[in-house]
N, C-alpha and C. Protein backbone atom coordinates (compact mmCIF):
# COMPACT_ATOMS: atom_id res chain seq x y z
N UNK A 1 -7.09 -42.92 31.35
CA UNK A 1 -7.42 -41.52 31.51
C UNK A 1 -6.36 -40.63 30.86
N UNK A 2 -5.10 -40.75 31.24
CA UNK A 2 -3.62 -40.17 30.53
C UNK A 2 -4.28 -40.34 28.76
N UNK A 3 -4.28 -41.52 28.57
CA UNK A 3 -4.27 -41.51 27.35
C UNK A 3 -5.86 -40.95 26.43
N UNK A 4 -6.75 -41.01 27.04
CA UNK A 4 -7.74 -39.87 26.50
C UNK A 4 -7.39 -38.54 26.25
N UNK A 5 -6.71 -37.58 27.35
CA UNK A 5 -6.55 -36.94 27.71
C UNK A 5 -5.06 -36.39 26.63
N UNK A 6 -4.32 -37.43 26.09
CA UNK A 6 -3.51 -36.98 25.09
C UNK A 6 -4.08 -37.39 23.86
N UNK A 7 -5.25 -37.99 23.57
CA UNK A 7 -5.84 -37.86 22.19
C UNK A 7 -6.63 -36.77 22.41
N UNK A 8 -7.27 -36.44 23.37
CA UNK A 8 -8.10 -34.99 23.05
C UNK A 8 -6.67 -33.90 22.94
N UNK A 9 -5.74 -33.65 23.10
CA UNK A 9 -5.06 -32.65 23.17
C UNK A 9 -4.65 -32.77 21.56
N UNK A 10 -3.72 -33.90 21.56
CA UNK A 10 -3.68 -33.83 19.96
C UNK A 10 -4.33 -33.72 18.97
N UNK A 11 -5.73 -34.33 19.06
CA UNK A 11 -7.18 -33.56 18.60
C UNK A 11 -7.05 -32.09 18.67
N UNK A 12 -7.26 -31.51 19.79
CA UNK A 12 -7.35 -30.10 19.47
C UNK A 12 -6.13 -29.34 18.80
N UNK A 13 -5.05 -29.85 19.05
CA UNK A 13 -3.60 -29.54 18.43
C UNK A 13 -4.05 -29.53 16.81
N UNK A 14 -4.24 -30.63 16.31
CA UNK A 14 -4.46 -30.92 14.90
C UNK A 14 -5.22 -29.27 14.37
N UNK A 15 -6.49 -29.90 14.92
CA UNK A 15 -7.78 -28.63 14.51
C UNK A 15 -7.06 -27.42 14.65
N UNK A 16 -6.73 -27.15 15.36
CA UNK A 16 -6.20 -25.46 15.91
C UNK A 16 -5.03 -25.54 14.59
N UNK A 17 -4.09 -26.54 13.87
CA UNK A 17 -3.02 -26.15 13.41
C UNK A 17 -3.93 -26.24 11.66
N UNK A 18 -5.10 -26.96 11.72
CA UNK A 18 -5.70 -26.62 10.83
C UNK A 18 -6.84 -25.63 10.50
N UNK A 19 -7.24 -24.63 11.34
CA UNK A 19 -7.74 -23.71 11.19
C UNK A 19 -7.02 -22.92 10.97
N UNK A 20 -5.42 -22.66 11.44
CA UNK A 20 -4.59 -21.67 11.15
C UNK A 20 -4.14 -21.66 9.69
N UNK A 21 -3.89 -23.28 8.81
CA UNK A 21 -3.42 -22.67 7.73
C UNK A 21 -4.84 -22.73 6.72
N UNK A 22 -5.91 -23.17 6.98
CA UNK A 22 -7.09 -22.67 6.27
C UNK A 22 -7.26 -20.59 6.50
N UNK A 23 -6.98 -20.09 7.17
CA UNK A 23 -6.69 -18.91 7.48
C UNK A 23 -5.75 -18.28 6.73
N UNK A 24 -4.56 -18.95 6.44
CA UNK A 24 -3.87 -18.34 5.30
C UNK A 24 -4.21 -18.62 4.03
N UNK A 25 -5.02 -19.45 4.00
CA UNK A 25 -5.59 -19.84 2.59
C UNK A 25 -6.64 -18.84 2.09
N UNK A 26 -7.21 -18.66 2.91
CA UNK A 26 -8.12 -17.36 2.87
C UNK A 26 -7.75 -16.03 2.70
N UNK A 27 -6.81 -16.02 3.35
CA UNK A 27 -6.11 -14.66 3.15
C UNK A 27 -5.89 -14.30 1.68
N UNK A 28 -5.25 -15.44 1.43
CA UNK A 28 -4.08 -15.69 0.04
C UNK A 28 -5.34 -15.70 -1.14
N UNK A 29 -6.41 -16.47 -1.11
CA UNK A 29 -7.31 -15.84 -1.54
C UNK A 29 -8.73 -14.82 -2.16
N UNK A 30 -8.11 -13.93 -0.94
CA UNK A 30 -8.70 -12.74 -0.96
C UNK A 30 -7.78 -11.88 -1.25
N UNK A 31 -6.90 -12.10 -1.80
CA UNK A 31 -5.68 -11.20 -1.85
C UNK A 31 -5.69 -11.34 -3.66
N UNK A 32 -6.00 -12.44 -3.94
CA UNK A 32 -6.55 -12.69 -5.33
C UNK A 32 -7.28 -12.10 -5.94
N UNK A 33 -7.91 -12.00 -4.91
CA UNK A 33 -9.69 -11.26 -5.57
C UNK A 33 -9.81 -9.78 -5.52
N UNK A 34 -8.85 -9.74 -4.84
CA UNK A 34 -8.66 -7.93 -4.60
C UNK A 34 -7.68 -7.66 -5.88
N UNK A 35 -7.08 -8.29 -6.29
CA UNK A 35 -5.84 -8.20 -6.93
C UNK A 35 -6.83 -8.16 -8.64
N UNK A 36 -7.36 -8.99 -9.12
CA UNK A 36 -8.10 -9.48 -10.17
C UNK A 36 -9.18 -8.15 -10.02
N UNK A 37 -9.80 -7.82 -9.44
CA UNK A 37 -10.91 -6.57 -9.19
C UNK A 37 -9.87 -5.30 -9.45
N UNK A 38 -8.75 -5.26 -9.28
CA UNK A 38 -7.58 -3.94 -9.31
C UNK A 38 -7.08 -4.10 -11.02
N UNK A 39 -7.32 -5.56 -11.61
CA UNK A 39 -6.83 -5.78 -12.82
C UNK A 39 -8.36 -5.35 -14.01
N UNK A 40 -9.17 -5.50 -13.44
CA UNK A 40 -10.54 -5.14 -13.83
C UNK A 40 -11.17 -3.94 -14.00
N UNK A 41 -10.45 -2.91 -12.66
CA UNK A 41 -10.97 -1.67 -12.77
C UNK A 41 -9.95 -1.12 -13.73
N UNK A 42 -8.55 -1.21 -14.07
CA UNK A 42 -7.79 -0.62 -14.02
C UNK A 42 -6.89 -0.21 -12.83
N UNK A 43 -6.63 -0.20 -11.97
CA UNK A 43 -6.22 -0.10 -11.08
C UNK A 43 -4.28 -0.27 -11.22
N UNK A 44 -3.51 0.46 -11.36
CA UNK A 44 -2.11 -0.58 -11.33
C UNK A 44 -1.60 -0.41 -9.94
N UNK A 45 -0.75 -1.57 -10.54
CA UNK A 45 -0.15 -1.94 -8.67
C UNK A 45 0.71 -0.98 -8.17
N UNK A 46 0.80 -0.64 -6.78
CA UNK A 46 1.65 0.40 -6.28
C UNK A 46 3.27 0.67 -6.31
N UNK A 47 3.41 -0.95 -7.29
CA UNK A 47 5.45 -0.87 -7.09
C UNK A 47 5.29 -0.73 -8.49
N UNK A 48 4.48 -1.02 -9.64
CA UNK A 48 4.74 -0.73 -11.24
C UNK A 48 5.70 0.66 -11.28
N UNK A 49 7.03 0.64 -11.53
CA UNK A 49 7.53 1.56 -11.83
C UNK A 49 6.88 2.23 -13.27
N UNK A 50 7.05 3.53 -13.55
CA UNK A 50 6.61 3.95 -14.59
C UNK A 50 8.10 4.48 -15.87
N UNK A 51 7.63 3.98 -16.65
CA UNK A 51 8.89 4.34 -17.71
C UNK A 51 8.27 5.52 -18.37
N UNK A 52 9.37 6.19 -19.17
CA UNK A 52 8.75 7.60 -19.62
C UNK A 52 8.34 7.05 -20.91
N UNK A 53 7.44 7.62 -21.78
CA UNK A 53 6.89 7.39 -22.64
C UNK A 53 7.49 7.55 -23.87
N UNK A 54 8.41 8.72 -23.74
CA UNK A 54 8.88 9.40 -25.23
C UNK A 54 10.70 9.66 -24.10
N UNK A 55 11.75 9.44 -24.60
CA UNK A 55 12.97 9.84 -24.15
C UNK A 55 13.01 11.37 -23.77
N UNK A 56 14.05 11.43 -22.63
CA UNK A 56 13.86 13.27 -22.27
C UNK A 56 14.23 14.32 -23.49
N UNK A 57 14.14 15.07 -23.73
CA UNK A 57 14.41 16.21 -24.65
C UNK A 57 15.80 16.17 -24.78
N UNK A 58 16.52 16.01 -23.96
CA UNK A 58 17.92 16.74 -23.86
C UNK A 58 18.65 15.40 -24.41
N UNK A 59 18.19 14.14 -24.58
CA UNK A 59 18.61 12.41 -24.89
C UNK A 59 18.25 12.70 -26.66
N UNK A 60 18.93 12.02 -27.26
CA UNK A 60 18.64 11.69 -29.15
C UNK A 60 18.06 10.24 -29.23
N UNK A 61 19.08 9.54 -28.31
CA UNK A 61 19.08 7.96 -28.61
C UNK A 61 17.72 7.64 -27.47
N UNK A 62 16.92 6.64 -28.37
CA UNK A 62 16.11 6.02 -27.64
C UNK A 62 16.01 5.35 -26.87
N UNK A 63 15.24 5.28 -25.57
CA UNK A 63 15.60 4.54 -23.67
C UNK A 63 15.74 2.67 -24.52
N UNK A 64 16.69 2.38 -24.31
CA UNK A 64 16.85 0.98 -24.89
C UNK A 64 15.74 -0.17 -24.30
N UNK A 65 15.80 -0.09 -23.12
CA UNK A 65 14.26 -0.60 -22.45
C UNK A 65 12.75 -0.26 -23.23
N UNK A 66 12.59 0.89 -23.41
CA UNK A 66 11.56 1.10 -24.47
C UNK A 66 11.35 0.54 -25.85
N UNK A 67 12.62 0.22 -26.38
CA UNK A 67 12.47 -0.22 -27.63
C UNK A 67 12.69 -1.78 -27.16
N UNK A 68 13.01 -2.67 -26.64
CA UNK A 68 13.10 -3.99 -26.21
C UNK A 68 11.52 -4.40 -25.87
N UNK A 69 11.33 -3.42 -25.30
CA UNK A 69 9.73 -3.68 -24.98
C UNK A 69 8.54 -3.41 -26.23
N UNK A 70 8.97 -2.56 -27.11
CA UNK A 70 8.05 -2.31 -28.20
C UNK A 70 8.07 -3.66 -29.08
N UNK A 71 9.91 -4.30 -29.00
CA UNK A 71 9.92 -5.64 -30.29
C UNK A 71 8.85 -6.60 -29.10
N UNK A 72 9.09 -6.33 -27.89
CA UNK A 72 8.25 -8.09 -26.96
C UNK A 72 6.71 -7.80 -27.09
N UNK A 73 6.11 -6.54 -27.38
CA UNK A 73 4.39 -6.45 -27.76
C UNK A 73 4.55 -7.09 -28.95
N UNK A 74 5.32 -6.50 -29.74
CA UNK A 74 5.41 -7.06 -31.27
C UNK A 74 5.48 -8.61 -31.91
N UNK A 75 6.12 -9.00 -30.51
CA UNK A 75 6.48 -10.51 -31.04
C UNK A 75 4.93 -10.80 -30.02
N UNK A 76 5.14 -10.42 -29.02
CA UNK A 76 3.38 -10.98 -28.36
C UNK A 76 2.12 -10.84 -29.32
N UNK A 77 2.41 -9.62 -30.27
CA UNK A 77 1.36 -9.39 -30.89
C UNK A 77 1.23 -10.41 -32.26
N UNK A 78 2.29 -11.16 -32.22
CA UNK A 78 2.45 -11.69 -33.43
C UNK A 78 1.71 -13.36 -33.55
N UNK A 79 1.35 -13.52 -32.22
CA UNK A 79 1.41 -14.47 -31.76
C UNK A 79 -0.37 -14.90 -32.05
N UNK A 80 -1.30 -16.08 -32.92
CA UNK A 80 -2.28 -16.00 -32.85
C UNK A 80 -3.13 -16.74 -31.93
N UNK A 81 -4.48 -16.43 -31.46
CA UNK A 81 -5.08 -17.04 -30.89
C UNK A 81 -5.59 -18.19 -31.45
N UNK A 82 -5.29 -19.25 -30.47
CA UNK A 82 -5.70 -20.69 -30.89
C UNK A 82 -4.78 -21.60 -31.94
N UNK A 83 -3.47 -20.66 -32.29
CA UNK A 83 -2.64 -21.29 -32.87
C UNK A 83 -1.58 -22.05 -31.94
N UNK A 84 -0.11 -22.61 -32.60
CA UNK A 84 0.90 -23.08 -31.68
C UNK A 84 1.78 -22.26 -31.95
N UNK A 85 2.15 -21.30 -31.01
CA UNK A 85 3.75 -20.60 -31.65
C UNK A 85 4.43 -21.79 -31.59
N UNK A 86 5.56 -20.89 -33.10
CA UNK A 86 6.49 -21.92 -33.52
C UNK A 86 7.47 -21.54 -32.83
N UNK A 87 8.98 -22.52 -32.69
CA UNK A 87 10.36 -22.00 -32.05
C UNK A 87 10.53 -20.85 -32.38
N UNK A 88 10.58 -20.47 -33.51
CA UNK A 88 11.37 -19.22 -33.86
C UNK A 88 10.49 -18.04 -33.17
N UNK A 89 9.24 -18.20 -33.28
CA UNK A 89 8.68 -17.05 -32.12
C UNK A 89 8.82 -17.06 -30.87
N UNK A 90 8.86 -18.38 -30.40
CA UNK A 90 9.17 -18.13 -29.16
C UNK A 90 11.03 -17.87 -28.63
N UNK A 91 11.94 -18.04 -29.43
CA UNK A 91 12.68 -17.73 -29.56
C UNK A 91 13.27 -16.19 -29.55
N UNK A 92 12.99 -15.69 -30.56
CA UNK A 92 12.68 -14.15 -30.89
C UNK A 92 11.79 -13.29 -29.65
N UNK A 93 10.67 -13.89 -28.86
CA UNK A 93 10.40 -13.17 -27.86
C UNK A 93 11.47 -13.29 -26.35
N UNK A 94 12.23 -14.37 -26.43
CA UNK A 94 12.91 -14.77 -25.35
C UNK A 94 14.39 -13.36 -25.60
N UNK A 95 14.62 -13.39 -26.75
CA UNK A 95 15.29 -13.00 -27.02
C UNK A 95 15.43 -10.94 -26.80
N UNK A 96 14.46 -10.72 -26.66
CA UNK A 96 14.06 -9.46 -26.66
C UNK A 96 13.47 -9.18 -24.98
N UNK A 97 12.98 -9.85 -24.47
CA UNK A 97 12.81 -10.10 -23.28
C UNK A 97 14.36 -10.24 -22.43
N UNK A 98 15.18 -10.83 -23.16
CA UNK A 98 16.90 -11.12 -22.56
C UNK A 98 17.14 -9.60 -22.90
N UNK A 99 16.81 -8.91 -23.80
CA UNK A 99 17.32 -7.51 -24.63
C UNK A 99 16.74 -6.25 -23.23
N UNK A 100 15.68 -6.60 -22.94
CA UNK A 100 15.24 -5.40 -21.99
C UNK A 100 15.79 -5.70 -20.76
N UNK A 101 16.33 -6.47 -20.18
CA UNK A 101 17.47 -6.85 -18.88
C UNK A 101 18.35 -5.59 -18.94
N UNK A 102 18.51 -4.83 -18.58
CA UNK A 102 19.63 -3.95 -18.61
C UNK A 102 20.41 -3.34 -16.95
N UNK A 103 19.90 -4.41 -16.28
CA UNK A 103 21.16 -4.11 -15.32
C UNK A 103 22.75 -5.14 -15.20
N UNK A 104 23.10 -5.17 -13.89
CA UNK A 104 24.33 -6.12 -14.39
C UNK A 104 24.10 -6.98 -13.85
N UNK A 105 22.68 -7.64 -13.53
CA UNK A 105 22.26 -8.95 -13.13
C UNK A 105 20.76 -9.48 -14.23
N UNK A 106 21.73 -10.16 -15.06
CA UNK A 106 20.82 -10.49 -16.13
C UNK A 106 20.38 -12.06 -16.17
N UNK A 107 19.25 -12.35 -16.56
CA UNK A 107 18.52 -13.96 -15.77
C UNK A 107 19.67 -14.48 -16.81
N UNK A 108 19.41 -15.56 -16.75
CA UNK A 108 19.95 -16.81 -17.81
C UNK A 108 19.03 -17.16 -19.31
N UNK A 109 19.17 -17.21 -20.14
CA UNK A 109 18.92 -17.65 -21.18
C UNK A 109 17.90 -18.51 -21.02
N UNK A 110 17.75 -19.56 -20.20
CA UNK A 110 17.34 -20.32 -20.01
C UNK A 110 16.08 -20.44 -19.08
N UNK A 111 16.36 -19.29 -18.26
CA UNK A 111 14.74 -19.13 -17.81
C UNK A 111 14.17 -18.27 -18.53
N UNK A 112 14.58 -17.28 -19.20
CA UNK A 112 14.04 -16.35 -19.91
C UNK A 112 13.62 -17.16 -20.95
N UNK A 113 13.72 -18.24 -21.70
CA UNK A 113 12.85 -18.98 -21.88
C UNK A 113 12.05 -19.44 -21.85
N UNK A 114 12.34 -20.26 -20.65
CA UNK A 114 11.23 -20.70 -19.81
C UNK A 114 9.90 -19.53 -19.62
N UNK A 115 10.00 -18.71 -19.29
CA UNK A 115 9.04 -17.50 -19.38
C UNK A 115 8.19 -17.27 -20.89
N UNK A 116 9.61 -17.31 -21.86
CA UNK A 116 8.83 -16.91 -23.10
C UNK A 116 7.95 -18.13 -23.64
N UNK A 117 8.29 -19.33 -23.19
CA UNK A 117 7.36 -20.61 -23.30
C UNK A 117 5.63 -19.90 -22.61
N UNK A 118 6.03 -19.94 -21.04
CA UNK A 118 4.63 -19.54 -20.72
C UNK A 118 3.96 -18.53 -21.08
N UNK A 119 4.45 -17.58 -21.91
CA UNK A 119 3.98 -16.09 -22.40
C UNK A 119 3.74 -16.70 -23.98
N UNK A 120 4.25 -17.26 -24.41
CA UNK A 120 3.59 -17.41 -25.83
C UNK A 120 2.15 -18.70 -25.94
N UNK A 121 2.53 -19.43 -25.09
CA UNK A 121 1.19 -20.40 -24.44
C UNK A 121 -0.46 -19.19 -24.02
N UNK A 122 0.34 -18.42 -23.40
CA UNK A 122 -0.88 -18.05 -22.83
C UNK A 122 -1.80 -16.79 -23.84
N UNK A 123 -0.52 -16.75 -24.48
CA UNK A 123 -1.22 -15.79 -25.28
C UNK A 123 -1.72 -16.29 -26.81
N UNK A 124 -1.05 -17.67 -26.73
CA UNK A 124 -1.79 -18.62 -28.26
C UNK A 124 -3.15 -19.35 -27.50
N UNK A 125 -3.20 -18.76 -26.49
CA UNK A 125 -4.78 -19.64 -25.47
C UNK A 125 -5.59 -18.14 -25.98
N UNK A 126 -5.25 -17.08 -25.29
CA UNK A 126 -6.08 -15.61 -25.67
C UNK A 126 -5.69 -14.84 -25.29
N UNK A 127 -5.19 -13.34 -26.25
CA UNK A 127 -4.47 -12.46 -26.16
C UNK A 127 -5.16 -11.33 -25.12
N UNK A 128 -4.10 -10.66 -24.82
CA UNK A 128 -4.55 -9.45 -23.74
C UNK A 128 -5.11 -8.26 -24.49
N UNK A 129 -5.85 -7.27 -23.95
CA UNK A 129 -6.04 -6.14 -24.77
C UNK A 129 -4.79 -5.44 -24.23
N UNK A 130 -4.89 -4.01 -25.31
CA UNK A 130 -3.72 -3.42 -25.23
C UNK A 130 -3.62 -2.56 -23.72
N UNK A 131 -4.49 -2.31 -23.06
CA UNK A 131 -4.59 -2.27 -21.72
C UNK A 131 -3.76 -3.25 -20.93
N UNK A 132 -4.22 -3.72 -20.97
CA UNK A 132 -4.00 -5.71 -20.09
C UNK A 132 -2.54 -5.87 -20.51
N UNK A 133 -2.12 -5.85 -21.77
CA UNK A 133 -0.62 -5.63 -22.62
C UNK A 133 0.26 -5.08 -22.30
N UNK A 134 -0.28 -3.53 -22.02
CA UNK A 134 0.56 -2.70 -21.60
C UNK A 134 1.10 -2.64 -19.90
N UNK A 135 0.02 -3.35 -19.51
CA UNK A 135 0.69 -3.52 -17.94
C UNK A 135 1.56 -4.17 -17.94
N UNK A 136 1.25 -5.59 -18.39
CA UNK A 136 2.01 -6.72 -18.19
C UNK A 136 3.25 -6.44 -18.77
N UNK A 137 3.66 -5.61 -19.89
CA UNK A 137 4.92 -4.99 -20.40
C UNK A 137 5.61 -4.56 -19.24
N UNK A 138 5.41 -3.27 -18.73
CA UNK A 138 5.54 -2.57 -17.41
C UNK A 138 5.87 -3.52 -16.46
N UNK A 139 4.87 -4.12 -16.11
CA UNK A 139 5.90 -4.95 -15.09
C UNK A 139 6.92 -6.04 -15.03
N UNK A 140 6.68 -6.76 -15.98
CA UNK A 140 7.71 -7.25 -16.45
C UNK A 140 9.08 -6.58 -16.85
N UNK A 141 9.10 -5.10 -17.15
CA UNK A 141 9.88 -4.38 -17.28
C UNK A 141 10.51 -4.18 -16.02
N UNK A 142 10.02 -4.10 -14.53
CA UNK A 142 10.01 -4.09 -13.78
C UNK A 142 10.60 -5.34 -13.14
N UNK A 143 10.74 -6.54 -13.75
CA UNK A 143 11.40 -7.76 -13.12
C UNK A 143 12.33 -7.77 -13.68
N UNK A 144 12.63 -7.43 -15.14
CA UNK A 144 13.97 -7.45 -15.66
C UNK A 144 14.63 -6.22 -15.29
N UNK A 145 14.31 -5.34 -14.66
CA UNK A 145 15.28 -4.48 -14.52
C UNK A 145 15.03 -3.81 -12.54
N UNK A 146 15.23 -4.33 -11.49
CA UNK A 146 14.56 -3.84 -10.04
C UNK A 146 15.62 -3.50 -9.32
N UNK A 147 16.48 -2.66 -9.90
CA UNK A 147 17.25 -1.88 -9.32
C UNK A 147 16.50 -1.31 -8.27
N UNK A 148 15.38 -0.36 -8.18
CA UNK A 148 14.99 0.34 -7.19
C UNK A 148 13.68 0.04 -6.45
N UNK A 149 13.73 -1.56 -6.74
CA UNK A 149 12.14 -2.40 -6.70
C UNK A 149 12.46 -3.24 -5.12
N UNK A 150 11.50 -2.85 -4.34
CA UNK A 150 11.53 -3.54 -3.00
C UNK A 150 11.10 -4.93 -3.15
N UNK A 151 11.31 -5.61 -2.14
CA UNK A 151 10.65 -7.25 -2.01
C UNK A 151 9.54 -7.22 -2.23
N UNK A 152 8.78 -6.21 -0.99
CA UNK A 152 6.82 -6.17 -1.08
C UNK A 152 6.76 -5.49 -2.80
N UNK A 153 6.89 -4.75 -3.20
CA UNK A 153 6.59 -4.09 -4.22
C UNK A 153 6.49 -5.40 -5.64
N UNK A 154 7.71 -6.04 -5.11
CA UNK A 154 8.31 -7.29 -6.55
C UNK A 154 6.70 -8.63 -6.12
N UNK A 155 6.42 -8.62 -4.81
CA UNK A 155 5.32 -9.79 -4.56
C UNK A 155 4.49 -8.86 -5.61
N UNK A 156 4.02 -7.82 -5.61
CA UNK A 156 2.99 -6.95 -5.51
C UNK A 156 2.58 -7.55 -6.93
N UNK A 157 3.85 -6.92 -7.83
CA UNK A 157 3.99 -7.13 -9.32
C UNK A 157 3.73 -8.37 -10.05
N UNK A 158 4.26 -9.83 -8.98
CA UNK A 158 4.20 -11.14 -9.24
C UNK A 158 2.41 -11.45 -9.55
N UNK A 159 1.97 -10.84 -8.16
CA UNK A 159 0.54 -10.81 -8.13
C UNK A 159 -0.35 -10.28 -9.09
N UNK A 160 -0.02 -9.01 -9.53
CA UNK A 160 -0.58 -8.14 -10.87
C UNK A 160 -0.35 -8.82 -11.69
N UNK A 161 0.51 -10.03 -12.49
CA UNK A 161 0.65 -10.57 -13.51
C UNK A 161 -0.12 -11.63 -13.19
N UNK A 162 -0.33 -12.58 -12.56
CA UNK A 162 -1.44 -13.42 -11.99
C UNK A 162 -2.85 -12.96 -12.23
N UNK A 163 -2.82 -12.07 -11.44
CA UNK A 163 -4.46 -11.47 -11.86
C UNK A 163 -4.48 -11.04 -13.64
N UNK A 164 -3.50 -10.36 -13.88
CA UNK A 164 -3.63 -9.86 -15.08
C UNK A 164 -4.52 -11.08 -16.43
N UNK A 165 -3.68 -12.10 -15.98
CA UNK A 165 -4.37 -13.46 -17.06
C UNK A 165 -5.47 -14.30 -16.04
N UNK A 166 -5.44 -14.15 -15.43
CA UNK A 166 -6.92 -14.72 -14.59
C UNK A 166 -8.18 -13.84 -15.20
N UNK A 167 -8.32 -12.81 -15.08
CA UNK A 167 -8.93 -11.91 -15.45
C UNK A 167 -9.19 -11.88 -16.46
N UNK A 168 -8.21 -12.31 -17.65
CA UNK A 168 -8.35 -12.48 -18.97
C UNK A 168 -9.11 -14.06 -19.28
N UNK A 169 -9.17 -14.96 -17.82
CA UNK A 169 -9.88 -16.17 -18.61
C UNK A 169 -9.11 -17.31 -18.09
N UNK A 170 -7.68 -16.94 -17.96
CA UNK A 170 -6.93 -18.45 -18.10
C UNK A 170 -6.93 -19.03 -16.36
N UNK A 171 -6.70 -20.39 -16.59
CA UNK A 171 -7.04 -21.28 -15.41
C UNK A 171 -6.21 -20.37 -14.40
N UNK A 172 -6.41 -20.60 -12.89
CA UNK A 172 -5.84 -19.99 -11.91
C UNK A 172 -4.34 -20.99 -12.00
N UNK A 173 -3.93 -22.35 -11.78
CA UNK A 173 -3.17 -23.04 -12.05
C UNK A 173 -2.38 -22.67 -13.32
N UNK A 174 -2.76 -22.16 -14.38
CA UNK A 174 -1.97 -22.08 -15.49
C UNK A 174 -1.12 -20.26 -15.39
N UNK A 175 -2.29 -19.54 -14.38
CA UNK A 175 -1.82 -18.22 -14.20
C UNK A 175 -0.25 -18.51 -13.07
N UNK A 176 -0.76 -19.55 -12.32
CA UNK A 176 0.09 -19.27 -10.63
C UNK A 176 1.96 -20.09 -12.07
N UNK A 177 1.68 -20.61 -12.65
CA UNK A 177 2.65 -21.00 -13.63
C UNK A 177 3.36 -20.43 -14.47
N UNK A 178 2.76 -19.15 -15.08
CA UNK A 178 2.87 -18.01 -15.67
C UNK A 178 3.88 -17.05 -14.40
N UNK A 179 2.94 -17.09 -13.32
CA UNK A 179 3.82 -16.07 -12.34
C UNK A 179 4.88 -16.86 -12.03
N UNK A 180 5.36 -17.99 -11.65
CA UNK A 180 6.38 -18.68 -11.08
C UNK A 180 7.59 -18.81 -12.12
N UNK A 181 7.11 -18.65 -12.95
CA UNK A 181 8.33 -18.55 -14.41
C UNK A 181 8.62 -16.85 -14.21
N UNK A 182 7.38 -15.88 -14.26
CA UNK A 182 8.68 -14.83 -13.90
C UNK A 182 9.12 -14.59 -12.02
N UNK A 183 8.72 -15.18 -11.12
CA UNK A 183 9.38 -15.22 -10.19
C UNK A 183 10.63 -15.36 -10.32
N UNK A 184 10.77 -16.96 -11.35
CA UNK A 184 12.72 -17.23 -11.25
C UNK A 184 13.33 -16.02 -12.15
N UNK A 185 12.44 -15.80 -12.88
CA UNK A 185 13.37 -14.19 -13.69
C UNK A 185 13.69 -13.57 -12.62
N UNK A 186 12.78 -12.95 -12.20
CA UNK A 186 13.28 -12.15 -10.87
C UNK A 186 14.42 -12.29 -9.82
N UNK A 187 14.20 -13.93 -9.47
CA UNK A 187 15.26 -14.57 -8.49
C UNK A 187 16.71 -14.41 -9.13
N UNK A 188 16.78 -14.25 -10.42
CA UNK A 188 18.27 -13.94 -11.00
C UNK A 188 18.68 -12.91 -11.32
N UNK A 189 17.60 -11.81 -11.41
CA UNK A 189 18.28 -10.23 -11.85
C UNK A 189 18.28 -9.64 -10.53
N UNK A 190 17.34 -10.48 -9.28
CA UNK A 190 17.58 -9.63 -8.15
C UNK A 190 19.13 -9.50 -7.42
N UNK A 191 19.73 -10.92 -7.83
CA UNK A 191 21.03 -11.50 -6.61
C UNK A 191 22.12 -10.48 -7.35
C-alpha cells in the first residue's frame, strides 16, 4: 500500500513538474510569435535606442558610431546571396563591427568574430531588406555600445534580432545561433 501510494505521488510529481516546464515552453513561444509579428508589422522594440541620423549642428566631426555602422551595411551589403563570403569579408565586417564598440568595455576580437561568421552566413543564405537592415544595425548598435541599456531592454533586443531573420526565412535553430553569438557580444561590453 506505502509503496503504491509513493508511485502515485511521484507520478503526479513528474506530471505536475512536466506541465510546468511545457508552460514555459509556451510562453517562450509565444513570445516568438509576438516578437516575429512586431518584426513584420514594423513594429521596433521598446529598448532600440535611437541614434541621430545626421550629427548635431553645433558637432563638424561625424558620430563615429554612425560611420562604423554605415562601413557594417556596406560590408553586409557586399555580401551575395547564395554565395560563400570569403575571409577577407568576413574579416573586414568583424572589423568594423569591433570599430562601432565605443565604450570602455569592448568584446574580444574573437567573438566579434564569431558574430561576423554568423552575420555573413546568414546573409550569404538571404539578405535583409533595408528595413529589416536597418534595425538589425540599430540594435546591434545597441549591444556594442549599452551604456544606458537595461537587462529587460538587452533580452528585448536579443529577441528582435531572432525574429528579425526568422521572419526573413532562416531556420529558427540557425536564428536562436545568430542571437547567441550576439548575446556573448553583449556578455563582454556589458561587464
Amino acid at each position: 500500500m506505502k509503496t503504491t501510494c509513493a508511485l502515485i505521488s511521484a507520478a503526479t510529481l513528474l506530471s505536475l513538474t512536466a506541465l510546468a516546464q511545457s508552460d514555459v515552453i509556451i510562453k517562450q513561444h509565444a513570445k516568438e510569435i509576438r516578437d516575429q509579428n512586431n518584426v513584420r508589422q514594423g513594429v521596433a522594440p521598446p529598448s532600440a535606442p535611437s541614434y541621430p541620423a545626421s550629427p548635431p549642428a553645433a558637432s563638424t566631426a561625424p558620430n563615429p558610431v554612425q560611420q562604423s555602422l554605415a562601413k557594417v551595411r556596406t560590408d553586409l551589403s557586399a555580401i551575395q546571396p547564395g554565395s560563400t563570403p570569403t575571409a577577407q569579408q568576413k574579416q573586414q565586417l568583424a572589423k568594423d563591427l569591433l570599430a562601432t564598440a565605443q565604450g570602455a568595455n569592448k568584446p574580444s576580437s574573437a567573438t566579434v568574430s564569431a558574430l561576423a561568421e554568423e552575420l555573413s552566413a546568414a546573409f550569404a543564405q538571404k539578405p535583409l531588406s533595408d528595413k529589416d537592415r536597418s534595425r538589425l544595425l540599430t540594435d546591434l548598435a545597441a549591444v556594442l555600445n549599452p551604456a544606458n541599456i537595461q537587462p529587460a531592454q538587452m533580452q528585448a533586443i536579443f529577441a528582435d534580432i531572432q525574429a528579425i531573420f526568422q521572419v526573413n526565412g532562416m531556420a529558427r535553430k540557425d536564428a536562436l545561433k545568430l542571437s547567441d553569438a550576439v548575446k556573448a557580444v553583449a556578455a563582454e561590453t556589458r561587464h
